[in-house]
PDB file of N, CA and C in Angstrom:
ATOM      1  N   UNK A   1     111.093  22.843  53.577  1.00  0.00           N
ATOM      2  CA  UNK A   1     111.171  23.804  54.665  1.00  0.00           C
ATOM      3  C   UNK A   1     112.607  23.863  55.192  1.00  0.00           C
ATOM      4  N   UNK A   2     113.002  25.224  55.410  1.00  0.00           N
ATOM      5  CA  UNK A   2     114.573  25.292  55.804  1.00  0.00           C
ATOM      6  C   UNK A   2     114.553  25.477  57.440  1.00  0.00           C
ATOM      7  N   UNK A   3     115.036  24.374  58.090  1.00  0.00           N
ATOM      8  CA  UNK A   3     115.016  24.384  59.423  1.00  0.00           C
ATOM      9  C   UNK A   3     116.978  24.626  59.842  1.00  0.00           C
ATOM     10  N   UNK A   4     116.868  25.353  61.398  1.00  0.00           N
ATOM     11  CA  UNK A   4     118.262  25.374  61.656  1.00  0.00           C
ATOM     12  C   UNK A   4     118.988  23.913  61.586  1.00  0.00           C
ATOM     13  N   UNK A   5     118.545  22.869  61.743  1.00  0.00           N
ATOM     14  CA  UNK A   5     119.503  21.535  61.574  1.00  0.00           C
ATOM     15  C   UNK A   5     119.908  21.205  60.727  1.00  0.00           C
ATOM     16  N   UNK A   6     119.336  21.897  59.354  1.00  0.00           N
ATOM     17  CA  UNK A   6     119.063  21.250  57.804  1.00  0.00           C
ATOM     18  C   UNK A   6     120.441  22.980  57.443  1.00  0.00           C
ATOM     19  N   UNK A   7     120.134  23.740  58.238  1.00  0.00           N
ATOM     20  CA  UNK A   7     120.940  24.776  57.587  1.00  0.00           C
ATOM     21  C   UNK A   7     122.274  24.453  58.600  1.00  0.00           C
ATOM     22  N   UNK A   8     122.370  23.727  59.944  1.00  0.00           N
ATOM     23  CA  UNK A   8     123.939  23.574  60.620  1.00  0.00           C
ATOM     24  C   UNK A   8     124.442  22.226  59.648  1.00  0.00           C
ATOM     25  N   UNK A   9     123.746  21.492  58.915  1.00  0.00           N
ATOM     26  CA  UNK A   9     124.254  20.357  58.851  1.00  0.00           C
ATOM     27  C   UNK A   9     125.035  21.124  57.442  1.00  0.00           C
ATOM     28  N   UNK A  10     124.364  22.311  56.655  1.00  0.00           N
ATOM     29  CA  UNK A  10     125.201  22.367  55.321  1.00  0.00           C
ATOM     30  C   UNK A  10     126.558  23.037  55.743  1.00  0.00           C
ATOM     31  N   UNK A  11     126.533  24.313  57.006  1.00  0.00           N
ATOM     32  CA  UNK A  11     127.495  24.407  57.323  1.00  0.00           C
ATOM     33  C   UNK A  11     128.580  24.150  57.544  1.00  0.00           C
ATOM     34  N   UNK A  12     128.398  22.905  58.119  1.00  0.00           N
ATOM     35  CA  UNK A  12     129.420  22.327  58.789  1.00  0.00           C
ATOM     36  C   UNK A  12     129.893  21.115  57.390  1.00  0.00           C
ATOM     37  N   UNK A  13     129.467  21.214  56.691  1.00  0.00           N
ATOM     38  CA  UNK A  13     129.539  20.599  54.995  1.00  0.00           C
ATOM     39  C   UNK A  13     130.367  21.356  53.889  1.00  0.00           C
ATOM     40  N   UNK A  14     130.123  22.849  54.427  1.00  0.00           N
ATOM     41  CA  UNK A  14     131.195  23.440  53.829  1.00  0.00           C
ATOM     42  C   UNK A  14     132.622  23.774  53.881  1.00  0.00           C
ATOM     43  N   UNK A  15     133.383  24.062  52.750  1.00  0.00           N
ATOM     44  CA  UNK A  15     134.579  24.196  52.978  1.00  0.00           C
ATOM     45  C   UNK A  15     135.135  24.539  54.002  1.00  0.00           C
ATOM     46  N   UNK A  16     136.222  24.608  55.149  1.00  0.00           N
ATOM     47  CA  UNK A  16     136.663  25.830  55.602  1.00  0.00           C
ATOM     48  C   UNK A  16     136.663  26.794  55.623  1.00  0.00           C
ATOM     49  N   UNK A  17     137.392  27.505  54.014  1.00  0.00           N
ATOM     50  CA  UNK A  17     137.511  28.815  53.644  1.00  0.00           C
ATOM     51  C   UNK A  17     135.634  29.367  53.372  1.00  0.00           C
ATOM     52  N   UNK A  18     135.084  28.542  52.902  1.00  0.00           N
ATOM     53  CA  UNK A  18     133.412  29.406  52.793  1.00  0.00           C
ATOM     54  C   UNK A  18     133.107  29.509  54.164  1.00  0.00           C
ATOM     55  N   UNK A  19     133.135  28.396  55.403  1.00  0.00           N
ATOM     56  CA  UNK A  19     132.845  28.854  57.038  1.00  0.00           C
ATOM     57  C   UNK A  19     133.208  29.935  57.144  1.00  0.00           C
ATOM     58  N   UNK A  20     134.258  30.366  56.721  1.00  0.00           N
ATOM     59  CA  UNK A  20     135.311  31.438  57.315  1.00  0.00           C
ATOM     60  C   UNK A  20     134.153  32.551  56.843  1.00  0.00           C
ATOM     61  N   UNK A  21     134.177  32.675  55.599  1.00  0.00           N
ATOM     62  CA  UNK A  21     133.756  33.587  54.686  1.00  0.00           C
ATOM     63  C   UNK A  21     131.932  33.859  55.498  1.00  0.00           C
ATOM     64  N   UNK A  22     131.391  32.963  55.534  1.00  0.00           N
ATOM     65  CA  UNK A  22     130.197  32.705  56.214  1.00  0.00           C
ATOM     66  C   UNK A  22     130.101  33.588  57.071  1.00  0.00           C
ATOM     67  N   UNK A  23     131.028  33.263  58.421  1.00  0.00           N
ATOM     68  CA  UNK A  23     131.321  34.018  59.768  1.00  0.00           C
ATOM     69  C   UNK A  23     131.456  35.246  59.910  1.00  0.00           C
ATOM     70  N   UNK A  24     132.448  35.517  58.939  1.00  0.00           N
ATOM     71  CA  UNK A  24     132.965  36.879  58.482  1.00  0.00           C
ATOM     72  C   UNK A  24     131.162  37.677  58.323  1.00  0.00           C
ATOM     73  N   UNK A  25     130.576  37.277  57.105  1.00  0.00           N
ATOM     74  CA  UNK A  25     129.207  38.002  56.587  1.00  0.00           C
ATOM     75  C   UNK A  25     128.827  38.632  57.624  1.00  0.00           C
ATOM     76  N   UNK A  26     128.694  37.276  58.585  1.00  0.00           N
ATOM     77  CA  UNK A  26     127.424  37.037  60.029  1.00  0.00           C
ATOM     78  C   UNK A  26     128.004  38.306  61.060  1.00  0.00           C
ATOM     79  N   UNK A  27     129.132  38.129  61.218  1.00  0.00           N
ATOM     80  CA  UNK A  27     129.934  39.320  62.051  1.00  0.00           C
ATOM     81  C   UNK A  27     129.466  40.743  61.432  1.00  0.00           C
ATOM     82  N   UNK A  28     130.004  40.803  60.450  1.00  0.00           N
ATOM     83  CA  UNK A  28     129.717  41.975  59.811  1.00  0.00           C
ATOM     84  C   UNK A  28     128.046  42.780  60.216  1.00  0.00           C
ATOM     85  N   UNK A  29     127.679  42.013  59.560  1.00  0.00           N
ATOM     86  CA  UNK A  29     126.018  41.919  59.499  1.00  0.00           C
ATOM     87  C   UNK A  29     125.620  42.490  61.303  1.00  0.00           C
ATOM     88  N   UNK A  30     126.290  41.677  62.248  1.00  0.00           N
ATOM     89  CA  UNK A  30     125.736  42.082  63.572  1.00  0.00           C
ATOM     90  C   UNK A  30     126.425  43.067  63.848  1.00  0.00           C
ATOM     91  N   UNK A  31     127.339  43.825  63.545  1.00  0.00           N
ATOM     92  CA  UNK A  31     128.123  45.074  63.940  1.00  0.00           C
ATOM     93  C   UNK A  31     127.952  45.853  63.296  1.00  0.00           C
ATOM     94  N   UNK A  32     127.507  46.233  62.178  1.00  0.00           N
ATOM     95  CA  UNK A  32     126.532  47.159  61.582  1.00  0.00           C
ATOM     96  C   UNK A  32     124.881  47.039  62.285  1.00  0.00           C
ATOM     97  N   UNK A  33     124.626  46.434  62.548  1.00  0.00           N
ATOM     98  CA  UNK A  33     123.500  46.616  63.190  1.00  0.00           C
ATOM     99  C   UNK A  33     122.943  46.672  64.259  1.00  0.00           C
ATOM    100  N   UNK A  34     124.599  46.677  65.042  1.00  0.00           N
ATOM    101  CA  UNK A  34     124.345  46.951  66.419  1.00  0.00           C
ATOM    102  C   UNK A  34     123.501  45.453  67.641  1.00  0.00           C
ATOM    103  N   UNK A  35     123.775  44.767  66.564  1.00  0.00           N
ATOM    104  CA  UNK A  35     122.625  43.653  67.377  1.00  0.00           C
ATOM    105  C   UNK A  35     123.323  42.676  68.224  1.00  0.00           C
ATOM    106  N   UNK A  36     124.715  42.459  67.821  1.00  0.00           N
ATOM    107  CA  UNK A  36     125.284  41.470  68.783  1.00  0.00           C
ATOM    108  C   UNK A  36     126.847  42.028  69.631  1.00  0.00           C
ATOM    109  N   UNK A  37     127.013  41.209  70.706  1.00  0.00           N
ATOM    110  CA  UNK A  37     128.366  42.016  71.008  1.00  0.00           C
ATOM    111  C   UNK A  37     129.355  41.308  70.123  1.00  0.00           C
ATOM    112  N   UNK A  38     130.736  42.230  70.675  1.00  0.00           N
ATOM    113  CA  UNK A  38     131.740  41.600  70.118  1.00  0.00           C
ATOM    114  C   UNK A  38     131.889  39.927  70.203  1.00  0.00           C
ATOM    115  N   UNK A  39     132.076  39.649  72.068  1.00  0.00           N
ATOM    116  CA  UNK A  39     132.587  38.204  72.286  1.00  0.00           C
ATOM    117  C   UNK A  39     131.037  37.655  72.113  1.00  0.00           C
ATOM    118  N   UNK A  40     129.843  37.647  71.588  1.00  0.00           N
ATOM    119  CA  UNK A  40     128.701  37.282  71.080  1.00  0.00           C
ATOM    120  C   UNK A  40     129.372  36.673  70.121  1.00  0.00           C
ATOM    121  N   UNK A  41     129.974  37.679  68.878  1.00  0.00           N
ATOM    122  CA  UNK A  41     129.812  37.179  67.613  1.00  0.00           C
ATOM    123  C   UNK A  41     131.168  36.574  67.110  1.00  0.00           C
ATOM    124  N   UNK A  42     132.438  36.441  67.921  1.00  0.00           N
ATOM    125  CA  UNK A  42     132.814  35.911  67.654  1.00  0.00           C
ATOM    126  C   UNK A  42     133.560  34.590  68.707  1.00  0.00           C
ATOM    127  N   UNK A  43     132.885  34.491  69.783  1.00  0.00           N
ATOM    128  CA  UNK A  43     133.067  33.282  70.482  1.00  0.00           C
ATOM    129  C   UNK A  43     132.849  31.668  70.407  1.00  0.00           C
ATOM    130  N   UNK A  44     132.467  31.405  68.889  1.00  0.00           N
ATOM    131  CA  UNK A  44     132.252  30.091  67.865  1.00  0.00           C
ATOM    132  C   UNK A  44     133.482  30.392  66.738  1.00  0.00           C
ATOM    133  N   UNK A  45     133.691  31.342  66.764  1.00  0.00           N
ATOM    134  CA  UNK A  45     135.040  31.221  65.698  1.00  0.00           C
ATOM    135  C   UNK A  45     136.200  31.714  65.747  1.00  0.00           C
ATOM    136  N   UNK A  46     136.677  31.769  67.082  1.00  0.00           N
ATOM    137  CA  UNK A  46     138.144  32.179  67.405  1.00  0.00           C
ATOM    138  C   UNK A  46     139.163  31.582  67.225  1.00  0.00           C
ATOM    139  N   UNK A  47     138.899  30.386  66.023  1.00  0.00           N
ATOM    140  CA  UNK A  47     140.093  29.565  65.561  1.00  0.00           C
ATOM    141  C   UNK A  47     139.797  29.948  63.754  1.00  0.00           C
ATOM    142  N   UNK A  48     139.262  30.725  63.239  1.00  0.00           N
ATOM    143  CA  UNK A  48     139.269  31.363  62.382  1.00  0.00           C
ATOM    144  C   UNK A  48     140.087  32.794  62.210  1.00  0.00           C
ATOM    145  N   UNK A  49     140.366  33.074  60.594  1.00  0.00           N
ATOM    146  CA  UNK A  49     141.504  33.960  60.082  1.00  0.00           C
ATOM    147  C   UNK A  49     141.077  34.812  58.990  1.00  0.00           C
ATOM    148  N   UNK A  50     141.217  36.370  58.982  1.00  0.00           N
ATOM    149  CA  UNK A  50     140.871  37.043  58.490  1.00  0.00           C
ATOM    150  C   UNK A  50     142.164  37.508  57.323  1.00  0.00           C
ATOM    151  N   UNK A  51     141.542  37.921  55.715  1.00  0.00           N
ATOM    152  CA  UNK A  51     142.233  37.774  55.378  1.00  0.00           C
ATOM    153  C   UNK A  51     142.707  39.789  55.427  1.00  0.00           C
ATOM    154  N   UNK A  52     144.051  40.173  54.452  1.00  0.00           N
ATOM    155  CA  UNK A  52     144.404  41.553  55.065  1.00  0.00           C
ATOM    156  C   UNK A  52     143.346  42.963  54.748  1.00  0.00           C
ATOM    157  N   UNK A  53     142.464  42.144  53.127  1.00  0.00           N
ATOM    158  CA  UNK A  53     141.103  42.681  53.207  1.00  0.00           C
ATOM    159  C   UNK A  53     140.220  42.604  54.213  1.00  0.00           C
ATOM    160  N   UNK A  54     139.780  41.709  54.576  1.00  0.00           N
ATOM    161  CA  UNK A  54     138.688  41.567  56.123  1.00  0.00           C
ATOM    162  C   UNK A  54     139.107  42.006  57.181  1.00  0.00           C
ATOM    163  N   UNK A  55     140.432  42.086  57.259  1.00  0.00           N
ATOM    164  CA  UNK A  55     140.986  42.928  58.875  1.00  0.00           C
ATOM    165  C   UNK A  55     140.714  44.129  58.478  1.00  0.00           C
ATOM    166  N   UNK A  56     140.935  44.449  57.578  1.00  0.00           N
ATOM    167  CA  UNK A  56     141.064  46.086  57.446  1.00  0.00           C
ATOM    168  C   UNK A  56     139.577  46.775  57.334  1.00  0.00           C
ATOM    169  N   UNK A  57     138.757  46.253  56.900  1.00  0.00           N
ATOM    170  CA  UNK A  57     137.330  46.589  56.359  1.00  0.00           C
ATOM    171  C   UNK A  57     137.023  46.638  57.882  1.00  0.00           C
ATOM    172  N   UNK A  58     137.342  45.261  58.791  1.00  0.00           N
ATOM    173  CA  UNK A  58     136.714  45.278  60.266  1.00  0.00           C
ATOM    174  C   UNK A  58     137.268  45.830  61.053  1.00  0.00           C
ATOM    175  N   UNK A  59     138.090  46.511  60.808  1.00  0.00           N
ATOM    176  CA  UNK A  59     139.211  47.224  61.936  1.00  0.00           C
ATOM    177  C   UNK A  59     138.445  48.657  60.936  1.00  0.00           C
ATOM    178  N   UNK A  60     138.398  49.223  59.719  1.00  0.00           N
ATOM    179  CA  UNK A  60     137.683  50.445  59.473  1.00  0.00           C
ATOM    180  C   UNK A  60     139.407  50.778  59.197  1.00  0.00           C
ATOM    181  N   UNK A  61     139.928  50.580  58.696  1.00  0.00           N
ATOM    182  CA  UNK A  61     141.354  51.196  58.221  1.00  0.00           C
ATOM    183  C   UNK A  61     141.936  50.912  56.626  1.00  0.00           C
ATOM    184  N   UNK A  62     142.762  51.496  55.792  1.00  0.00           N
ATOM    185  CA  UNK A  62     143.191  51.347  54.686  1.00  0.00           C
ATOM    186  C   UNK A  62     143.985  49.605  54.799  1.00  0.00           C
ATOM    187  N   UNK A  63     143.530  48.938  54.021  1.00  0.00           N
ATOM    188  CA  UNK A  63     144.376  47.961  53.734  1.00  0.00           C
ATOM    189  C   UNK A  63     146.166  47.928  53.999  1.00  0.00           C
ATOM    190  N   UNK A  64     146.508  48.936  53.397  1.00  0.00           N
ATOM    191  CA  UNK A  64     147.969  49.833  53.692  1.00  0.00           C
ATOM    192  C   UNK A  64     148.490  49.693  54.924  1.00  0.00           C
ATOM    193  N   UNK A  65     147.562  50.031  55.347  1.00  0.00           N
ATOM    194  CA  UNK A  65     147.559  50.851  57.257  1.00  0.00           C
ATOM    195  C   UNK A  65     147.735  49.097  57.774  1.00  0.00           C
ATOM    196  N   UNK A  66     146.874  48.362  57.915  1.00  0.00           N
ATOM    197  CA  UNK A  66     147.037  46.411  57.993  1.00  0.00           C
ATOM    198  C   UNK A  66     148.246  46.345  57.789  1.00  0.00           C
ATOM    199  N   UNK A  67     148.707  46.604  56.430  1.00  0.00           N
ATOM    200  CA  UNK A  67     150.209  45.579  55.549  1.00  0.00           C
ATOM    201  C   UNK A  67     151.003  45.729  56.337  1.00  0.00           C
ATOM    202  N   UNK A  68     150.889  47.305  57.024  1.00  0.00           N
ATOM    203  CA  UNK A  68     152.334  48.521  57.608  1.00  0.00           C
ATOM    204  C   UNK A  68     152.398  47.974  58.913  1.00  0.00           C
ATOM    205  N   UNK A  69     151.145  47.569  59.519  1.00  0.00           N
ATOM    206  CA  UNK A  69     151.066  46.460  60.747  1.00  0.00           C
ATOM    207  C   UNK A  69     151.351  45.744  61.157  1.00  0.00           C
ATOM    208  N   UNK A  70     151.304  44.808  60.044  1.00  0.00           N
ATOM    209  CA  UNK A  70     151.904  43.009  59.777  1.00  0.00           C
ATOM    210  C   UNK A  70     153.378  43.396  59.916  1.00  0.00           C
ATOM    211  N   UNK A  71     153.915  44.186  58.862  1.00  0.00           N
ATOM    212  CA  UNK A  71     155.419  44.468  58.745  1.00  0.00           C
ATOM    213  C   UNK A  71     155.818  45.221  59.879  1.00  0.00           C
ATOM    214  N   UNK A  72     155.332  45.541  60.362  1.00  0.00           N
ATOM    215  CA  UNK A  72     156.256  46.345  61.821  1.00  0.00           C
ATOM    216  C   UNK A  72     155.671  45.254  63.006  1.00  0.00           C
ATOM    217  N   UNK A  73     155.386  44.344  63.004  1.00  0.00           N
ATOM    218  CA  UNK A  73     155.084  43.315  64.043  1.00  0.00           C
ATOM    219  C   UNK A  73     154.186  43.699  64.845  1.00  0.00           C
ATOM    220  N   UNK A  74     153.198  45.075  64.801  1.00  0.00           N
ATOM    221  CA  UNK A  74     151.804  45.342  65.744  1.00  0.00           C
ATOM    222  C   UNK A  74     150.894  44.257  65.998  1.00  0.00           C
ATOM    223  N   UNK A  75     150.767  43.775  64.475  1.00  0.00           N
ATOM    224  CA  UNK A  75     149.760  43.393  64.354  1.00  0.00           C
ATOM    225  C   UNK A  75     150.184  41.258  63.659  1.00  0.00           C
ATOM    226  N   UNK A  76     149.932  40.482  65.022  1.00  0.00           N
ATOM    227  CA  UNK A  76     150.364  39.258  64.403  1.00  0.00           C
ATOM    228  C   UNK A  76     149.490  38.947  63.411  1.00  0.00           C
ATOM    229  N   UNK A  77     150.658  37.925  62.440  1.00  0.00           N
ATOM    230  CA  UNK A  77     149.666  37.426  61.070  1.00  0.00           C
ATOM    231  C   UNK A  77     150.597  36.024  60.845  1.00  0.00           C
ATOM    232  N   UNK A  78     149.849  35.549  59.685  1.00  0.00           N
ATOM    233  CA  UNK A  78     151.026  34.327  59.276  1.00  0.00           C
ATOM    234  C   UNK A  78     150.116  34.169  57.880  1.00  0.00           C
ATOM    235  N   UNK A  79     151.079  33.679  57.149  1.00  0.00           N
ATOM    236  CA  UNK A  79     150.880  33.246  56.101  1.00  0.00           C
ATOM    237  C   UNK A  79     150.349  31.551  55.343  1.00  0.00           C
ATOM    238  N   UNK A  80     149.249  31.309  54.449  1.00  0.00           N
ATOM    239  CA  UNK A  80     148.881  31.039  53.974  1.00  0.00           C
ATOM    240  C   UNK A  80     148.663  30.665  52.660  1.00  0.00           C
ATOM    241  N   UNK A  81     150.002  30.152  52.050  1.00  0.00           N
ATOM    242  CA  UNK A  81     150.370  29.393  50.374  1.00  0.00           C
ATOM    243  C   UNK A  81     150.753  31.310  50.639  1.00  0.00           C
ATOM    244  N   UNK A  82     150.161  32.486  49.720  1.00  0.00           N
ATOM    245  CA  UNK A  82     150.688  33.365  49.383  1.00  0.00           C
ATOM    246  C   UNK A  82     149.937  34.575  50.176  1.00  0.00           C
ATOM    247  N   UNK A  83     149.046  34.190  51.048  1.00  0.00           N
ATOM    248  CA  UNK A  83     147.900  34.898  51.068  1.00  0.00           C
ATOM    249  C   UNK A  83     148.546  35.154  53.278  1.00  0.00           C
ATOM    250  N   UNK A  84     148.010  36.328  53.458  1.00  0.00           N
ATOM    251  CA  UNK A  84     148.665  36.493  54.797  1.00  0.00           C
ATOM    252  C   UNK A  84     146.976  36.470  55.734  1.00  0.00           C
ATOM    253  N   UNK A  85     147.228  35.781  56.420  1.00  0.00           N
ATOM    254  CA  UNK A  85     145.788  35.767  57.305  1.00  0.00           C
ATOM    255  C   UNK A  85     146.485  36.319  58.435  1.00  0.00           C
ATOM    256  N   UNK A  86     145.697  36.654  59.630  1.00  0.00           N
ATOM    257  CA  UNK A  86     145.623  37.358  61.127  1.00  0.00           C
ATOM    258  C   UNK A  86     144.321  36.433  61.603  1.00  0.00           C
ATOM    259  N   UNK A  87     144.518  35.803  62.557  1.00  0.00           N
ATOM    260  CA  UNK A  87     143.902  35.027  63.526  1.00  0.00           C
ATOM    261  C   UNK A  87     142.566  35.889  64.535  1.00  0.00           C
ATOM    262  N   UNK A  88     141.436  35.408  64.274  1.00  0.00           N
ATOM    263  CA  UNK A  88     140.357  36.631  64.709  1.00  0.00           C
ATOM    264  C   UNK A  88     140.915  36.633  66.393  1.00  0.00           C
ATOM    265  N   UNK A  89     141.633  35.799  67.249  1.00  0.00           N
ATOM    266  CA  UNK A  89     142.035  36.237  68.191  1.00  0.00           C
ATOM    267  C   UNK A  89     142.950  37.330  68.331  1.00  0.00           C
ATOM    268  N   UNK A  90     143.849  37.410  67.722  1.00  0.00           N
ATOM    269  CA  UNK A  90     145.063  38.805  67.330  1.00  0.00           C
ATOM    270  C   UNK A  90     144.036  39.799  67.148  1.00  0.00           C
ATOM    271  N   UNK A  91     143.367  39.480  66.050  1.00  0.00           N
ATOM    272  CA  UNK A  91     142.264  41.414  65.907  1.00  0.00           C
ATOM    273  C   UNK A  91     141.437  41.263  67.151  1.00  0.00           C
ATOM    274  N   UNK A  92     141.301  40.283  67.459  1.00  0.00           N
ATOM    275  CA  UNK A  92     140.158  41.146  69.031  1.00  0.00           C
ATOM    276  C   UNK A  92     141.243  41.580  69.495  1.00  0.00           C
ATOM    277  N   UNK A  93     142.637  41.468  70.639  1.00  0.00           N
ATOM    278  CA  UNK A  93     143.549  41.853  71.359  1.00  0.00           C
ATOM    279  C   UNK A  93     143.958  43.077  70.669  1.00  0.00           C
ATOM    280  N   UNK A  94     144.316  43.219  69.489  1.00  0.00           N
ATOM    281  CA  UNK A  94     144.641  44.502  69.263  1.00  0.00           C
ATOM    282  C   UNK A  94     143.676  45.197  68.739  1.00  0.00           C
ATOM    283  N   UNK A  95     142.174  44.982  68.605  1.00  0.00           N
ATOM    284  CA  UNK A  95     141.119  46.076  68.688  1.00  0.00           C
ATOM    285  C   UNK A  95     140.712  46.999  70.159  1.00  0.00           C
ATOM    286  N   UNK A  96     141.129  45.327  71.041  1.00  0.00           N
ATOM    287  CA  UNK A  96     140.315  45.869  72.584  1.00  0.00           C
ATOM    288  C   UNK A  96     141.561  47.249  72.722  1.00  0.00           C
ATOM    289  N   UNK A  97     143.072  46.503  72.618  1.00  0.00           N
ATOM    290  CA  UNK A  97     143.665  47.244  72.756  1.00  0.00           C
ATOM    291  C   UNK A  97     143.821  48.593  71.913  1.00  0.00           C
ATOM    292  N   UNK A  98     143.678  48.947  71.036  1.00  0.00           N
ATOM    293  CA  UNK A  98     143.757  50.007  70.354  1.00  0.00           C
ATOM    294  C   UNK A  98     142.831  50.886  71.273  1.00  0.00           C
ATOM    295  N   UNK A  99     141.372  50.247  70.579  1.00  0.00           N
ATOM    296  CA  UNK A  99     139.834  51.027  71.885  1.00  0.00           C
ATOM    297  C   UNK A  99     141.176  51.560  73.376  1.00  0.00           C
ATOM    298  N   UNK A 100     141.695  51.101  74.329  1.00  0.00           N
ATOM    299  CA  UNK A 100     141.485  51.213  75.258  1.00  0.00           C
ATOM    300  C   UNK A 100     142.859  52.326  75.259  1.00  0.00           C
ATOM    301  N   UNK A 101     143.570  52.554  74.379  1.00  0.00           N
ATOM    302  CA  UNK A 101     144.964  53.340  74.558  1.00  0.00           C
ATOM    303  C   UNK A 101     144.449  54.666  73.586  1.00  0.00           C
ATOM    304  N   UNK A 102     143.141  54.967  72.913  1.00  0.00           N
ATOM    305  CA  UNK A 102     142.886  55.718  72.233  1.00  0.00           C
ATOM    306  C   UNK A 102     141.835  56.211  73.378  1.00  0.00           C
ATOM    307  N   UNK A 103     140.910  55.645  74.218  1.00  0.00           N
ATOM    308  CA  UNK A 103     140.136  56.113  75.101  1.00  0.00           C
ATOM    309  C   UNK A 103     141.069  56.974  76.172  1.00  0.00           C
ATOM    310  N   UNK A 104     141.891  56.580  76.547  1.00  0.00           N
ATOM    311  CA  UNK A 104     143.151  56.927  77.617  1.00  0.00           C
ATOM    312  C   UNK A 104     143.731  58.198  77.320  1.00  0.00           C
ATOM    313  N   UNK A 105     143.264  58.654  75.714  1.00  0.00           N
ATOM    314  CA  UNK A 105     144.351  59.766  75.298  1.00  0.00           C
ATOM    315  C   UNK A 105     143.240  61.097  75.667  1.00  0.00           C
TER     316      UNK A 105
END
């Protein structure tokens, strides 16, 4: 029988990068479906990093549109061996903010 203790204990058993990946799903999953809020779904993992695929898919923008971000300093990121992550705190601040300067117009 799969109980939540038996499923936190594998969690927390897994890699980093699969948590990450995990979180990511779980997010996804509740914002397509309307079921959880933002600081709901990600207030257990705000020391987690999206990579320039996952920002962009969750932000709803061309990958491109991310890179052009990172490189003009909008959007903080840092790098990772070769791989550029953005800190899920940076995409909330510049989602709330985007939402709130696009509502304004």
């Amino acid at each position: 029988m799969i109980t939540a203790k038996k499923v936190y204990k594998e969690i927390v058993e897994m890699p980093v990068k699969e948590r990450e990946r995990l979180f990511t799903v779980i997010a996804r999953q509740g914002f397509e479906k309307d079921l959880y809020t933002h600081e709901e779904v990600f207030e257990d993992i705000s020391q987690a990093s999206f990579t320039i695929k996952e920002t962009s898919e969750y932000l709803e923008v061309a990958e491109i549109t991310v890179r052009r971000w990172v490189a003009e300093g909008i959007l903080q990121s840092r790098r990772i061996g070769k791989s550029i992550v953005i800190d899920v705190g940076d995409i909330k601040a510049f989602k709330r903010n985007r939402y709130t300067h696009k509502k304004g117009k």
